[in-house]
C-alpha atoms as a PDB file:
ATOM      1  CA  UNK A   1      13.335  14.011  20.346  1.00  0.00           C
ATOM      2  CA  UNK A   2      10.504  14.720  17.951  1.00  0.00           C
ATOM      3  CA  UNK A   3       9.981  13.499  14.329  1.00  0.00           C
ATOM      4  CA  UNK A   4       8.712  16.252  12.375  1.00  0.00           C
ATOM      5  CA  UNK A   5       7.662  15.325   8.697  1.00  0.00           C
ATOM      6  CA  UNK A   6       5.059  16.465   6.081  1.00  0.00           C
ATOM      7  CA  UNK A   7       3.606  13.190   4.983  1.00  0.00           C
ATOM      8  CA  UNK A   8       0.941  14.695   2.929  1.00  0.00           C
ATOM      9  CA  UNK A   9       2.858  16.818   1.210  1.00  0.00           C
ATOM     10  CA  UNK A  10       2.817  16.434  -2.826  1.00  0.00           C
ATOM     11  CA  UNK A  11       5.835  14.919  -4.338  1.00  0.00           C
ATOM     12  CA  UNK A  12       6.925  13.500  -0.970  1.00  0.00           C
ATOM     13  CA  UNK A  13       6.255   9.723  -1.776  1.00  0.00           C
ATOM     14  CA  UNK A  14       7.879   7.692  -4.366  1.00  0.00           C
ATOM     15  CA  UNK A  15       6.915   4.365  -5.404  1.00  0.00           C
ATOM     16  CA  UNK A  16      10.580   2.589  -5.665  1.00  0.00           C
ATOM     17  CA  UNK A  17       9.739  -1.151  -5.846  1.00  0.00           C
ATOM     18  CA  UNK A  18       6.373  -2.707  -7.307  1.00  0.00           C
ATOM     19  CA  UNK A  19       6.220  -6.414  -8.148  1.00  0.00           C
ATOM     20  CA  UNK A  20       3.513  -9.307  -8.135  1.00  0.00           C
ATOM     21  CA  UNK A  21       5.160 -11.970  -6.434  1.00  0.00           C
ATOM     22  CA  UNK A  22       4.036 -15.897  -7.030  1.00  0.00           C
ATOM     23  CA  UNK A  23       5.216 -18.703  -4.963  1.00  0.00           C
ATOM     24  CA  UNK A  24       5.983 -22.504  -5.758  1.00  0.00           C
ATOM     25  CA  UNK A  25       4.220 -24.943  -5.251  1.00  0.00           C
ATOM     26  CA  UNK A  26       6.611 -27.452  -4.931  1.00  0.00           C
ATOM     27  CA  UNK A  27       8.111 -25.693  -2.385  1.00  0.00           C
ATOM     28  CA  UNK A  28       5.009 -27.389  -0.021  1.00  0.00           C
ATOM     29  CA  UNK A  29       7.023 -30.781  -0.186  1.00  0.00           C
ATOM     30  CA  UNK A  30      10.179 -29.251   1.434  1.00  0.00           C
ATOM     31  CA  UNK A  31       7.983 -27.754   3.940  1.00  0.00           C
ATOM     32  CA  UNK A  32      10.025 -24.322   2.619  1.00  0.00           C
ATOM     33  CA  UNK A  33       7.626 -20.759   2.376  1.00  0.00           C
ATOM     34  CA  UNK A  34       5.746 -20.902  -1.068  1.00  0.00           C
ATOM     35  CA  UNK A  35       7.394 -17.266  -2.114  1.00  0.00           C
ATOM     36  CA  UNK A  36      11.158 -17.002  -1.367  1.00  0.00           C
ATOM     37  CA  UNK A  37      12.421 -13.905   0.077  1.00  0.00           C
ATOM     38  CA  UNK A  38      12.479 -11.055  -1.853  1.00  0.00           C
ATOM     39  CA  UNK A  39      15.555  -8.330  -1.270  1.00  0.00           C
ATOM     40  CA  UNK A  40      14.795  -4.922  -2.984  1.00  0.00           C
ATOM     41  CA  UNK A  41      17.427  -4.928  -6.028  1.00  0.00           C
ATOM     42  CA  UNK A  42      18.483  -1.104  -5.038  1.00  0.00           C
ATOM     43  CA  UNK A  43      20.310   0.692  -1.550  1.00  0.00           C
ATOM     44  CA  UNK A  44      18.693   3.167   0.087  1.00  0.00           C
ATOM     45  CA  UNK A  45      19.403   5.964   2.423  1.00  0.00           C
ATOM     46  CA  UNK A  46      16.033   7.001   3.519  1.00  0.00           C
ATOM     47  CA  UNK A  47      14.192   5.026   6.280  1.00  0.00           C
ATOM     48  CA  UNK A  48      10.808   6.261   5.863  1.00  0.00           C
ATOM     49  CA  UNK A  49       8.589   4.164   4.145  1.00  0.00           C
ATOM     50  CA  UNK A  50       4.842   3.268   2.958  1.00  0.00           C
ATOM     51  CA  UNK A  51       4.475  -1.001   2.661  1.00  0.00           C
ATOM     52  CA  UNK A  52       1.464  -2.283   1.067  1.00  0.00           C
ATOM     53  CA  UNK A  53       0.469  -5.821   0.464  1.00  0.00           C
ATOM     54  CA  UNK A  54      -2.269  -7.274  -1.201  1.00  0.00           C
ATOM     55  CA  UNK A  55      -3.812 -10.819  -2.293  1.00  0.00           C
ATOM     56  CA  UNK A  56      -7.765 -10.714  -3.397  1.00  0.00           C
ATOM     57  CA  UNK A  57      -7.789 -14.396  -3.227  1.00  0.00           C
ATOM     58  CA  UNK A  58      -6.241 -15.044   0.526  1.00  0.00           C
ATOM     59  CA  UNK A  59      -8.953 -16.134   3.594  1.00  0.00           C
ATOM     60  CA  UNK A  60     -10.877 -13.565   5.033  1.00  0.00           C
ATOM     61  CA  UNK A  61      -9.216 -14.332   8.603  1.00  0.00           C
ATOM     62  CA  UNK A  62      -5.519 -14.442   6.834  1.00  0.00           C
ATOM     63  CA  UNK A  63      -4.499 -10.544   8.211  1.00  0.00           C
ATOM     64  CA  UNK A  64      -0.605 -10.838   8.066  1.00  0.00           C
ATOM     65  CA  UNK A  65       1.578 -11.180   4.778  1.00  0.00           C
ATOM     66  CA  UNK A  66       4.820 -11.054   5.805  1.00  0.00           C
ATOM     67  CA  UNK A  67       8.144  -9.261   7.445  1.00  0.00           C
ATOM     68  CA  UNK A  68       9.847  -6.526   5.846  1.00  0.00           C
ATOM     69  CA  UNK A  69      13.546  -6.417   6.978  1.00  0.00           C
ATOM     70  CA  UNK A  70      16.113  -3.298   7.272  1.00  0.00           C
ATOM     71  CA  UNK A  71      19.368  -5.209   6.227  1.00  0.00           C
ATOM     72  CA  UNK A  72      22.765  -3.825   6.929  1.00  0.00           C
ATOM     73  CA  UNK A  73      26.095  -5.148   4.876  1.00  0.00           C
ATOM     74  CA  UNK A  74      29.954  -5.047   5.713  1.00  0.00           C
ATOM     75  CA  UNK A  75      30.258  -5.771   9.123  1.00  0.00           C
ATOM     76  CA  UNK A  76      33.047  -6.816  10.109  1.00  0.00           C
ATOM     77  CA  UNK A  77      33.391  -9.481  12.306  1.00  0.00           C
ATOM     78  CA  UNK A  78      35.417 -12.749  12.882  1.00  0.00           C
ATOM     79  CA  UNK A  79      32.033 -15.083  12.128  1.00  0.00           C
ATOM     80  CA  UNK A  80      34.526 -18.081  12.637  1.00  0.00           C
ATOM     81  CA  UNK A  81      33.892 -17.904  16.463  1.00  0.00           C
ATOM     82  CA  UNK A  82      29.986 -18.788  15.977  1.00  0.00           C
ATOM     83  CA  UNK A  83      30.626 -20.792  12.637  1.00  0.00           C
ATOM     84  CA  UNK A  84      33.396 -22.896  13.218  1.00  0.00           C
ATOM     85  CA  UNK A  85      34.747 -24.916  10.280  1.00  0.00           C
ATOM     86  CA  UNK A  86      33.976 -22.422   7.927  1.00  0.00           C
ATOM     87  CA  UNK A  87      36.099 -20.301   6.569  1.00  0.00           C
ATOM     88  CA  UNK A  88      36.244 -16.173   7.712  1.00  0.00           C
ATOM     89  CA  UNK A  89      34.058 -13.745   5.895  1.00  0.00           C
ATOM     90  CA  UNK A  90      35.826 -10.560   5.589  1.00  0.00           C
ATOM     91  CA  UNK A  91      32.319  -8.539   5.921  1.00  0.00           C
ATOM     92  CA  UNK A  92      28.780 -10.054   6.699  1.00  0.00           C
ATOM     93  CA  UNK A  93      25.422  -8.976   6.698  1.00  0.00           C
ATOM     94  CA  UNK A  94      23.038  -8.521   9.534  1.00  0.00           C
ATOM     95  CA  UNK A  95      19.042  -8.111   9.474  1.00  0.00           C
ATOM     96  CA  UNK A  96      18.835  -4.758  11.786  1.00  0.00           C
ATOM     97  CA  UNK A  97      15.165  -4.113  12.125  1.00  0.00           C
ATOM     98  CA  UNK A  98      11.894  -5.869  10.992  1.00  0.00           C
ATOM     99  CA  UNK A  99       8.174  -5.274  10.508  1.00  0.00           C
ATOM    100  CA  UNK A 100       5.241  -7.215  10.303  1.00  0.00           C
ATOM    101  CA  UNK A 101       3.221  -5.796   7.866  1.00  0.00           C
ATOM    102  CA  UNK A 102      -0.825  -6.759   7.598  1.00  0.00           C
ATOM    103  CA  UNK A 103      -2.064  -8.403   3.937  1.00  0.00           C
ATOM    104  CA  UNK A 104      -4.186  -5.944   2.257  1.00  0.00           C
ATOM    105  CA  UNK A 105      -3.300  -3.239   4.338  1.00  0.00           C
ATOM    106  CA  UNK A 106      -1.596  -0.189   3.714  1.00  0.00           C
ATOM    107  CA  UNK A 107       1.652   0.209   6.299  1.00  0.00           C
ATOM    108  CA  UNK A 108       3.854   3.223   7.543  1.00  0.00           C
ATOM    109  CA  UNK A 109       7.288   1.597   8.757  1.00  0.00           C
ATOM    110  CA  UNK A 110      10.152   3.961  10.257  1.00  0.00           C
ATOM    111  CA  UNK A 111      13.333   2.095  10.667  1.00  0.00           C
ATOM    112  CA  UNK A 112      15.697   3.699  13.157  1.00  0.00           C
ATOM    113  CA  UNK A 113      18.735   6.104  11.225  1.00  0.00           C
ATOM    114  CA  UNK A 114      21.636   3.278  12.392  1.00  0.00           C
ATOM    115  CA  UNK A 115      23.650   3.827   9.330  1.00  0.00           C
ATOM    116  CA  UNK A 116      23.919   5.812   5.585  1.00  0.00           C
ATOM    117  CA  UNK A 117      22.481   3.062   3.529  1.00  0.00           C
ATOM    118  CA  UNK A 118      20.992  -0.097   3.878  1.00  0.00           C
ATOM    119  CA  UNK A 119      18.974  -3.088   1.891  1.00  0.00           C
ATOM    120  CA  UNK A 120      15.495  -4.026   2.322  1.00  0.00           C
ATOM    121  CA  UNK A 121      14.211  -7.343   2.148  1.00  0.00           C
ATOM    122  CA  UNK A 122      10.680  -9.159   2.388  1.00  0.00           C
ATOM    123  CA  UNK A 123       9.684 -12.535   3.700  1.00  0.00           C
ATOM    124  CA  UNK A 124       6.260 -13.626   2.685  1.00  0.00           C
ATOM    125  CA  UNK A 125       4.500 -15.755   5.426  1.00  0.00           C
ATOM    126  CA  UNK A 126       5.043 -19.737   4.851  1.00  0.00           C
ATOM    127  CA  UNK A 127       1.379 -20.244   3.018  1.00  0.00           C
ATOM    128  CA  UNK A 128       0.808 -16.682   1.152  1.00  0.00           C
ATOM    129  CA  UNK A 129       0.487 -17.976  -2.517  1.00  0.00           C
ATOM    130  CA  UNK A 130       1.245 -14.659  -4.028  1.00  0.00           C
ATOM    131  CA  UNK A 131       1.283 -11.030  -3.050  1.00  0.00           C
ATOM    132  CA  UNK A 132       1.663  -7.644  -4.992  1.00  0.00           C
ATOM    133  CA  UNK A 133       4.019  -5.973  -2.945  1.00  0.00           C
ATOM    134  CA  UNK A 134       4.522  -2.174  -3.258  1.00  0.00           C
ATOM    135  CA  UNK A 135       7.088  -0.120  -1.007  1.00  0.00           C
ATOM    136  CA  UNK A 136       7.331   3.517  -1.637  1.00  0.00           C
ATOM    137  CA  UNK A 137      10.292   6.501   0.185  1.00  0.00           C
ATOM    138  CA  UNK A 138       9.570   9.442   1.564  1.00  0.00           C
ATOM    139  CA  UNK A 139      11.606  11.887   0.064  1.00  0.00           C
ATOM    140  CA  UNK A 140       9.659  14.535   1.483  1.00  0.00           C
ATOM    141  CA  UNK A 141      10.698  17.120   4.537  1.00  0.00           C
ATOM    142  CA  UNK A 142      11.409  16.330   8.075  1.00  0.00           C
ATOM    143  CA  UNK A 143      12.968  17.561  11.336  1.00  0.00           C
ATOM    144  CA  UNK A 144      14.247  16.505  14.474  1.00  0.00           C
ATOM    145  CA  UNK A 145      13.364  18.404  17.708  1.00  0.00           C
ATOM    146  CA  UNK A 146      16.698  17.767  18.875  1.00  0.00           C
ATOM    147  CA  UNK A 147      18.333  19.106  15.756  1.00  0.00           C
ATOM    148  CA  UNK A 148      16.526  22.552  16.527  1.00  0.00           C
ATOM    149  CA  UNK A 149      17.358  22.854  20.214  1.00  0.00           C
ATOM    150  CA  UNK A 150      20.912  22.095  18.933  1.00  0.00           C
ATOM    151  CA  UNK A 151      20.784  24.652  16.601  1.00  0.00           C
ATOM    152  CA  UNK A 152      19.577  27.402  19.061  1.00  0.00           C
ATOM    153  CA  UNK A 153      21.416  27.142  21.343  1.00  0.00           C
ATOM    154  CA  UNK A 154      24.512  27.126  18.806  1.00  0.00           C
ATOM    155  CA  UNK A 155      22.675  30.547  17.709  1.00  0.00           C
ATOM    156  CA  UNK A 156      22.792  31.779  21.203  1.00  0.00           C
ATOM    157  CA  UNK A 157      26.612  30.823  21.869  1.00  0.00           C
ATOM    158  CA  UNK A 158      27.489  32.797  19.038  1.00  0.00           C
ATOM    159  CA  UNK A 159      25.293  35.802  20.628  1.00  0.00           C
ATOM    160  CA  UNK A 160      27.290  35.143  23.989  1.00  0.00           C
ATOM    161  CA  UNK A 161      30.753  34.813  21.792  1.00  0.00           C
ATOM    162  CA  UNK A 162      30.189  38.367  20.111  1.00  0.00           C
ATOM    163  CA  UNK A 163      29.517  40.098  23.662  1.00  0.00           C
ATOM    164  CA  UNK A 164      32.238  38.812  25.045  1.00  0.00           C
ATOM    165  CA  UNK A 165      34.724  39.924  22.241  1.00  0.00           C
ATOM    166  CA  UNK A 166      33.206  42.969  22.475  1.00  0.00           C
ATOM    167  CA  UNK A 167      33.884  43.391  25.833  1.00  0.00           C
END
């Protein structure tokens, strides 16, 4: 099974989220992460993205700014087995995938296809002051190898189908 997109392609990348995000300082006396965690405000179905994260002002040895998560709602489970003494959840939410992506760095994350849409959130590390954060979706082509092989060989059934009835 083979990934087949056009990354390159024009049109194939758009910019969905852009913020500048600031942390708290007060946050240092609970020992909490300066900038809280950040979903996206929007679902998404693709699972293709560009991640880039920058701070001019963060230590030349500081290469990491934070985790971006794939986030999956309403499963259902009985959380009460786990949590006990609270009360059920009818649906919950579960963190599927994460990546680390690099401070002022451009990344390429592919999250696996596990369901039709999902959320995204980020997690700044604990002592990133700020960060400008911008994700963008491929909307672009793309193939599966597997999805091709499937396909001819449905083409040649259909070959083998017609002979037969014509037999």
């Amino acid at each position: 099974m083979t990934l087949q997109l056009d990354l390159t392609a024009v049109g194939a990348w758009e910019l969905t989220y852009y913020q500048k995000l600031v942390g708290n300082p007060q946050n240092r006396r609970i020992r909490a992460p300066l900038i809280d965690p950040v979903e996206l405000p929007y679902l998404t179905e693709q699972h293709i993205f560009v991640v880039a994260a920058s701070w001019i002002n963060a230590k030349p040895t500081w290469i990491r700014a934070g985790y971006f998560y794939q986030q999956i709602d309403g499963i259902k489970i009985d959380d009460t087995v786990v949590f006990e003494g609270l009360g059920q959840i009818p649906s919950t939410q579960v963190d599927s995938t994460r990546r680390l992506i690099k401070l002022n760095a451009i990344e390429l994350v592919i999250f696996p296809q596990l369901t039709n849409s999902y959320r995204l959130r980020f997690e700044a590390l604990p002592w990133i002051q700020e960060v400008t954060l911008g994700v963008w979706e491929y909307r672009g082509t793309q193939s599966d190898t597997t999805e091709d092989l499937i396909n001819a060989v449905r083409s040649k059934l259909e070959t083998i189908e017609f002979k037969i009835n014509n037999l």
